[in-house]
Protein backbone atom coordinates (compact mmCIF):
# COMPACT_ATOMS: atom_id res chain seq x y z
CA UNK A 1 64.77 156.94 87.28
CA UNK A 2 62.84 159.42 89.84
CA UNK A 3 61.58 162.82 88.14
CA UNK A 4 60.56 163.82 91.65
CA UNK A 5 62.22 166.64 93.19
CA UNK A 6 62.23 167.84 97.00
CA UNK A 7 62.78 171.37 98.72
CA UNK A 8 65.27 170.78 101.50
CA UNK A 9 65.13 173.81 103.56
CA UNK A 10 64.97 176.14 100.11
CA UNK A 11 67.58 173.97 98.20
CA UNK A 12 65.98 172.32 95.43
CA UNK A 13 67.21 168.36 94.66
CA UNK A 14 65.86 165.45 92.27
CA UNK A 15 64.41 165.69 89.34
CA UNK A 16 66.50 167.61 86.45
CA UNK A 17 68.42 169.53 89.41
CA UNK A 18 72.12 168.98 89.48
CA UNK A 19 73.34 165.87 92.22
CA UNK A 20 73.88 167.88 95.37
CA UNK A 21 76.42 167.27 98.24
CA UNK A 22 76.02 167.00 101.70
CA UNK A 23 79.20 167.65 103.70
CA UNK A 24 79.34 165.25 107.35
CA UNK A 25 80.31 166.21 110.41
CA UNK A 26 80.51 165.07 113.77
CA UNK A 27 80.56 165.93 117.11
CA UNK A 28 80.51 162.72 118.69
CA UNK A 29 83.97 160.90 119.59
CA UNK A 30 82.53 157.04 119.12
CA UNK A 31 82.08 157.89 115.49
CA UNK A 32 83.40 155.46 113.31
CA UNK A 33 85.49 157.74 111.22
CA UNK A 34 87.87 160.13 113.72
CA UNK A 35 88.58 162.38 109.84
CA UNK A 36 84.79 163.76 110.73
CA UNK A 37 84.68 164.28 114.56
CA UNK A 38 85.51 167.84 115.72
CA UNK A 39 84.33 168.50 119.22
CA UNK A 40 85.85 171.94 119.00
CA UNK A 41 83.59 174.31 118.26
CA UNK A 42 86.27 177.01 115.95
CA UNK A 43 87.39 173.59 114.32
CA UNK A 44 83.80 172.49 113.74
CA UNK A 45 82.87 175.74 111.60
CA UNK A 46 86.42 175.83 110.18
CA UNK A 47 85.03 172.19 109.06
CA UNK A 48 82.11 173.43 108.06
CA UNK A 49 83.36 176.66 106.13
CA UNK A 50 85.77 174.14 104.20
CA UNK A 51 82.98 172.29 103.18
CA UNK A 52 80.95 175.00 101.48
CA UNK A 53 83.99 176.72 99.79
CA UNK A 54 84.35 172.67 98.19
CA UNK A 55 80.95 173.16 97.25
CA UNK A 56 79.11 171.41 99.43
CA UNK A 57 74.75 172.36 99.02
CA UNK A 58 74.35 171.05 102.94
CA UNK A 59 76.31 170.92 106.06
CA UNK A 60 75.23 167.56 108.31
CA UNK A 61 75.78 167.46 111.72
CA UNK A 62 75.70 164.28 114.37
CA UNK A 63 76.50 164.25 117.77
CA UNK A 64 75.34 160.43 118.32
CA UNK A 65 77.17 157.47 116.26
CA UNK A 66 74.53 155.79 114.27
CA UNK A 67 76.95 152.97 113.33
CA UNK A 68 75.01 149.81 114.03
CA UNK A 69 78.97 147.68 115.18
CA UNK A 70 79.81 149.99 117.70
CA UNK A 71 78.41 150.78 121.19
CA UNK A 72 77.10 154.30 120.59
CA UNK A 73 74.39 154.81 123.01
CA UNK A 74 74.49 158.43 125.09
CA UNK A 75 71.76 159.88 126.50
CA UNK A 76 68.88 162.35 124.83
CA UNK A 77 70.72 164.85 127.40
CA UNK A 78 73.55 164.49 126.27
CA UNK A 79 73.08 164.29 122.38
CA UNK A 80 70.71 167.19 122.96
CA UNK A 81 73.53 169.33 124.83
CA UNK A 82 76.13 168.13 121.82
CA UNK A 83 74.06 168.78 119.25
CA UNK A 84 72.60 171.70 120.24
CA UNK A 85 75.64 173.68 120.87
CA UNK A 86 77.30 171.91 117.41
CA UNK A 87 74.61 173.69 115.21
CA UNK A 88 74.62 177.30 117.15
CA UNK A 89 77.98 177.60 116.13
CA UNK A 90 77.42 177.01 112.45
CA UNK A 91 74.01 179.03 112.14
CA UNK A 92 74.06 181.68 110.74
CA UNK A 93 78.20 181.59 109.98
CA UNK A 94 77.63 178.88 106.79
CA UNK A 95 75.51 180.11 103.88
CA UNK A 96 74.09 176.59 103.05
CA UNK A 97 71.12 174.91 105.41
CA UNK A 98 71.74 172.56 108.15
CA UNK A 99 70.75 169.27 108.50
CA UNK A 100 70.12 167.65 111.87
CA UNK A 101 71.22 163.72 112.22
CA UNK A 102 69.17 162.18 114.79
CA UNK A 103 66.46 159.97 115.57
CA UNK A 104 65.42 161.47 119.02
CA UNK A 105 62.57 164.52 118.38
CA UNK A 106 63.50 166.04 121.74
CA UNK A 107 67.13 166.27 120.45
CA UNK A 108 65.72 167.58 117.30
CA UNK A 109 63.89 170.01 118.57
CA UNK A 110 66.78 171.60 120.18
CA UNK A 111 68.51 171.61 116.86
CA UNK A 112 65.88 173.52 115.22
CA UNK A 113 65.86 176.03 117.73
CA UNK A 114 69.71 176.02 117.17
CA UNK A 115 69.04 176.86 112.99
CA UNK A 116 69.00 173.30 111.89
CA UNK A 117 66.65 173.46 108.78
CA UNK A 118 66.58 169.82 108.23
CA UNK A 119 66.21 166.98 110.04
CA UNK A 120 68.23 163.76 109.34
CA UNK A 121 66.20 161.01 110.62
CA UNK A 122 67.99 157.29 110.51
CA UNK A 123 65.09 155.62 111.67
CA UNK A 124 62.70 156.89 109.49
CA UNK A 125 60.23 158.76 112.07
CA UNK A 126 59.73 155.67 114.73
CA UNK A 127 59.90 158.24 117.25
CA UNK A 128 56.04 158.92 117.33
CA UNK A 129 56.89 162.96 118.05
CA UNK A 130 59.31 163.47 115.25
CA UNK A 131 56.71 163.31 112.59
CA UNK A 132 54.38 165.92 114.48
CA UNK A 133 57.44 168.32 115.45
CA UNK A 134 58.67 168.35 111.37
CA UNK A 135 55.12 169.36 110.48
CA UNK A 136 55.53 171.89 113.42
CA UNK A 137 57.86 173.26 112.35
CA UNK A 138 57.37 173.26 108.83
CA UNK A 139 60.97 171.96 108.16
CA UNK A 140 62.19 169.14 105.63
CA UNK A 141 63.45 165.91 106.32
CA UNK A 142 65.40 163.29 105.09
CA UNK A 143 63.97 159.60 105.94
CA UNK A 144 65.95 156.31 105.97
CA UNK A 145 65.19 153.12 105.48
CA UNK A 146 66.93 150.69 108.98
CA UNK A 147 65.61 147.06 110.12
CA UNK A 148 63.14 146.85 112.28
CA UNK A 149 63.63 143.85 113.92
CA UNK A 150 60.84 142.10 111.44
CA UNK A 151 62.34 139.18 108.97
CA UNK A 152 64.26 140.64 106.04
CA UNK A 153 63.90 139.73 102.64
CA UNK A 154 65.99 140.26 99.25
CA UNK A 155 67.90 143.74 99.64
CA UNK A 156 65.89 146.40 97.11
CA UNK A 157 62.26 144.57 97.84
CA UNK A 158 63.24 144.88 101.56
CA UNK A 159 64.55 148.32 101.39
CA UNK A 160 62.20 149.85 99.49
CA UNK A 161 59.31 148.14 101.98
CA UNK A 162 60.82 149.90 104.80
CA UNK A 163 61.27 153.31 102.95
CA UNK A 164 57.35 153.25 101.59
CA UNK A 165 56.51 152.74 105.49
CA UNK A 166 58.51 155.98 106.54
CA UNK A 167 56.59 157.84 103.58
CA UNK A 168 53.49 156.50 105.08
CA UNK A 169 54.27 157.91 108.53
CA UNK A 170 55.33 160.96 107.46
CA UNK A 171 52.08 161.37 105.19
CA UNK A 172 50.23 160.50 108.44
CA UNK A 173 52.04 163.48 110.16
CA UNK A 174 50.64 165.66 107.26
CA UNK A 175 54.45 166.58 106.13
CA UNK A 176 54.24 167.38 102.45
CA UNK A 177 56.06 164.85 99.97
CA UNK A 178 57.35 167.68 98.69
CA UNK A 179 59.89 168.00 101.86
CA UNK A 180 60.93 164.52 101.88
CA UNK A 181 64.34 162.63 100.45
CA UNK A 182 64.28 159.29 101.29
CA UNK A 183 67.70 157.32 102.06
CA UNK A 184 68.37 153.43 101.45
CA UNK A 185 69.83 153.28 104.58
CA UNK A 186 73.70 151.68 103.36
CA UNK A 187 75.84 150.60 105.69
CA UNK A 188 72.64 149.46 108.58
CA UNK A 189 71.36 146.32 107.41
CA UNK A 190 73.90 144.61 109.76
CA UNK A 191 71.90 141.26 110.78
CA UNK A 192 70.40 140.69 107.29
CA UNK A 193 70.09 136.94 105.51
CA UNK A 194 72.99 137.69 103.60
CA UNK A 195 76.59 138.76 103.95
CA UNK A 196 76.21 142.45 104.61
CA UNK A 197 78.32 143.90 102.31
CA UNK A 198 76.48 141.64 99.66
CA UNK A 199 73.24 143.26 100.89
CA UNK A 200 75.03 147.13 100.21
CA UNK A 201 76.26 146.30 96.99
CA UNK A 202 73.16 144.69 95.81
CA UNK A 203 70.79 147.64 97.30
CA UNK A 204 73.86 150.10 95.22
CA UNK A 205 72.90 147.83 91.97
CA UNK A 206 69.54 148.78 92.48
CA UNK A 207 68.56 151.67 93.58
CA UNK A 208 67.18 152.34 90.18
CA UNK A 209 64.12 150.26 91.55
CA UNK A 210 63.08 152.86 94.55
CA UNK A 211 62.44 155.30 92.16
CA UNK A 212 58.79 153.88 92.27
CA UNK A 213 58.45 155.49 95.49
CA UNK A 214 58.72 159.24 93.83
CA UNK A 215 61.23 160.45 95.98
CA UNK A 216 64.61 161.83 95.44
CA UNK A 217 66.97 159.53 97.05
CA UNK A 218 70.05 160.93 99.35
CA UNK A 219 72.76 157.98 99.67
CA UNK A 220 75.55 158.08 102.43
CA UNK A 221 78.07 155.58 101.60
CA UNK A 222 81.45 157.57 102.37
CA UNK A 223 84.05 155.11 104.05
CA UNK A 224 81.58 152.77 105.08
CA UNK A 225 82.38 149.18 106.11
CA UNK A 226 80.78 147.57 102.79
CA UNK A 227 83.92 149.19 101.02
CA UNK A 228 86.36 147.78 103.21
CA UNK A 229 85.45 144.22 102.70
CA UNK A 230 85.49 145.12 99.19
CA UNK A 231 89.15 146.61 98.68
CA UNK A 232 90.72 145.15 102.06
CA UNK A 233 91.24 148.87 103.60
CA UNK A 234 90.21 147.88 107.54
CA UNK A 235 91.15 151.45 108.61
CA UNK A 236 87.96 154.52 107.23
CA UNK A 237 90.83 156.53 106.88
CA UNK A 238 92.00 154.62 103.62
CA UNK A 239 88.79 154.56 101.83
CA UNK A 240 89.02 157.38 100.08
CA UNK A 241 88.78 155.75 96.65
CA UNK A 242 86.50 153.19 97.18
CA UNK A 243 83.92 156.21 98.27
CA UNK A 244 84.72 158.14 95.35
CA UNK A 245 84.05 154.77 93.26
CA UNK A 246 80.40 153.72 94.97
CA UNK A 247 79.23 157.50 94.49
CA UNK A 248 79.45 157.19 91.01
CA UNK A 249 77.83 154.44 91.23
CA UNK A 250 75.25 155.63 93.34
CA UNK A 251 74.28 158.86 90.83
CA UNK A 252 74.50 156.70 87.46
CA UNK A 253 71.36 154.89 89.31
CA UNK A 254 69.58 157.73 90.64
CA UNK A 255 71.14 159.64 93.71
CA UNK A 256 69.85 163.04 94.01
CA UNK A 257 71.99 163.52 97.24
CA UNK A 258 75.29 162.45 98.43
CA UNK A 259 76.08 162.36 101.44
CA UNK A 260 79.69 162.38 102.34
CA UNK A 261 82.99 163.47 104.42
CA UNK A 262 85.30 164.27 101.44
CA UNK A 263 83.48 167.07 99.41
CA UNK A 264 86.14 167.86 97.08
CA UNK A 265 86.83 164.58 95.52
CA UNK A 266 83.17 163.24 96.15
CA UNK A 267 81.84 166.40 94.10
CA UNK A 268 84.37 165.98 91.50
CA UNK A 269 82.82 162.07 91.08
CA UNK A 270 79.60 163.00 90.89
CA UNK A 271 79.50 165.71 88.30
CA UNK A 272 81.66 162.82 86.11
CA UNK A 273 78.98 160.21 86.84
CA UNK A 274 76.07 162.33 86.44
CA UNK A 275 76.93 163.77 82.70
CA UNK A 276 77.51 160.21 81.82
CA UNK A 277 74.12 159.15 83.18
CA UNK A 278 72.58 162.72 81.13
CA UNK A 279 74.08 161.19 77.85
CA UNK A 280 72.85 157.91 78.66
CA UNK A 281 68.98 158.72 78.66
CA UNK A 282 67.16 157.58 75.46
């Protein structure tokens, strides 16, 4: 298990730092979960509010699906003008950093100038300007592993290939380690060699093995497909459990981050799973 530890825009995770929570939201109506999407901007900081009073440590904010079954492609214009307009009305109103999900660095960009601290980047900084603009700006980011249209292998080996590449561009964009969680990427691995809810459970198994990378890891794996094959609940909505379950999971082998839509119950889970995994340690 990882002893490295990461400064996410002042908030301090991995290492011997408690599990932290990041609360999801979303601005964008294609997302695959209608419980996160609030396009309204007094419902999207009423959201937001409710999530820090749970105790969540972040506030993330989308305004482009990233779900890799559904058709989710908008333009930069208008993920920028979403996004841009989601974040100004939670800066400076929550007292917990934001975190930016996208992929795009023009989109991010506008973010930041919103009061985005972070920047939530699914593909792991393909977009040549992202690295250069989180080095700009001096701001931290979270990095996730997602195919690449090369041959995939068995789940971890794969997983952790692809995350050891985005720590190698990131490097190359001079951002310090120090600023960088890294994120297995459940949930994306949609055209792998195996079954892919077989590939999610078996990268959950064993994420134990990415701590060679010496990075905290962040895991999103609230109401996710992989848990609906598993428990027969077709409908996000009624995955409550299953989410709650596959957290614990996810901090007994390593999560420093959670990132989730129920803060509450998911906070509740991991406090449970991460005392047992204190008392486990020789």
């Amino acid at each position: 298990m990882s002893s490295a530890q990461a400064d996410l825009a002042g908030v301090v995770v991995g290492g011997e730092h408690p599990v932290a929570v990041m609360g999801a939201l979303n601005v964008s109506p294609e997302s695959f979960y209608g419980g996160s999407v609030h396009r309204d901007s007094s419902a999207l900081l009423d959201a937001g509010l409710a999530m820090v009073a749970e105790g969540a440590s972040f506030v993330d904010v989308g305004a482009r699906s990233t779900a890799p079954y559904l058709p989710t492609q908008i333009s930069e214009e208008e993920e920028s003008e979403r996004l841009g307009v989601a974040v100004a009305a939670l800066a400076g109103k929550l007292s917990v950093p934001i975190s930016a999900d996208t992929a795009r660095a023009r989109v991010a960009r506008v973010a930041l100038d919103a009061g985005a601290g972070i920047v939530n980047d699914v593909s792991g900084l393909r977009d040549p300007e992202m690295g250069p603009l989180v080095r700009e700006r001096g701001v931290s980011v979270i990095l996730m592993a997602s195919p690449d249209g090369t041959r995939l292998g068995q789940p971890v080996a794969s997983v952790r290939e692809l995350l050891a590449e985005a720590l190698v561009r990131a490097r190359a964009a001079s951002i310090p380690d120090a600023q960088v969680v890294l994120d297995p990427g459940i949930g994306f691995f949609r055209q792998a060699p195996i079954a892919w809810d077989e590939w999610d459970i078996t990268v959950l198994a064993g994420l134990d093995a990415l701590a060679v990378l010496g990075r905290p890891l962040a895991v999103g794996l609230s109401r996710k497909s992989f848990l609906g094959a598993l428990t027969g609940r077709t409908e996000p909505a009624e995955r409550l459990a299953g989410s709650v379950a596959a957290t614990a999971v996810a901090v007994l082998h390593g999560a420093a981050l959670i990132r989730t839509h129920d803060v509450a119950e998911t906070l509740d889970a991991v406090r449970v799973a991460e005392r047992i995994r204190r008392a486990a340690r020789p």
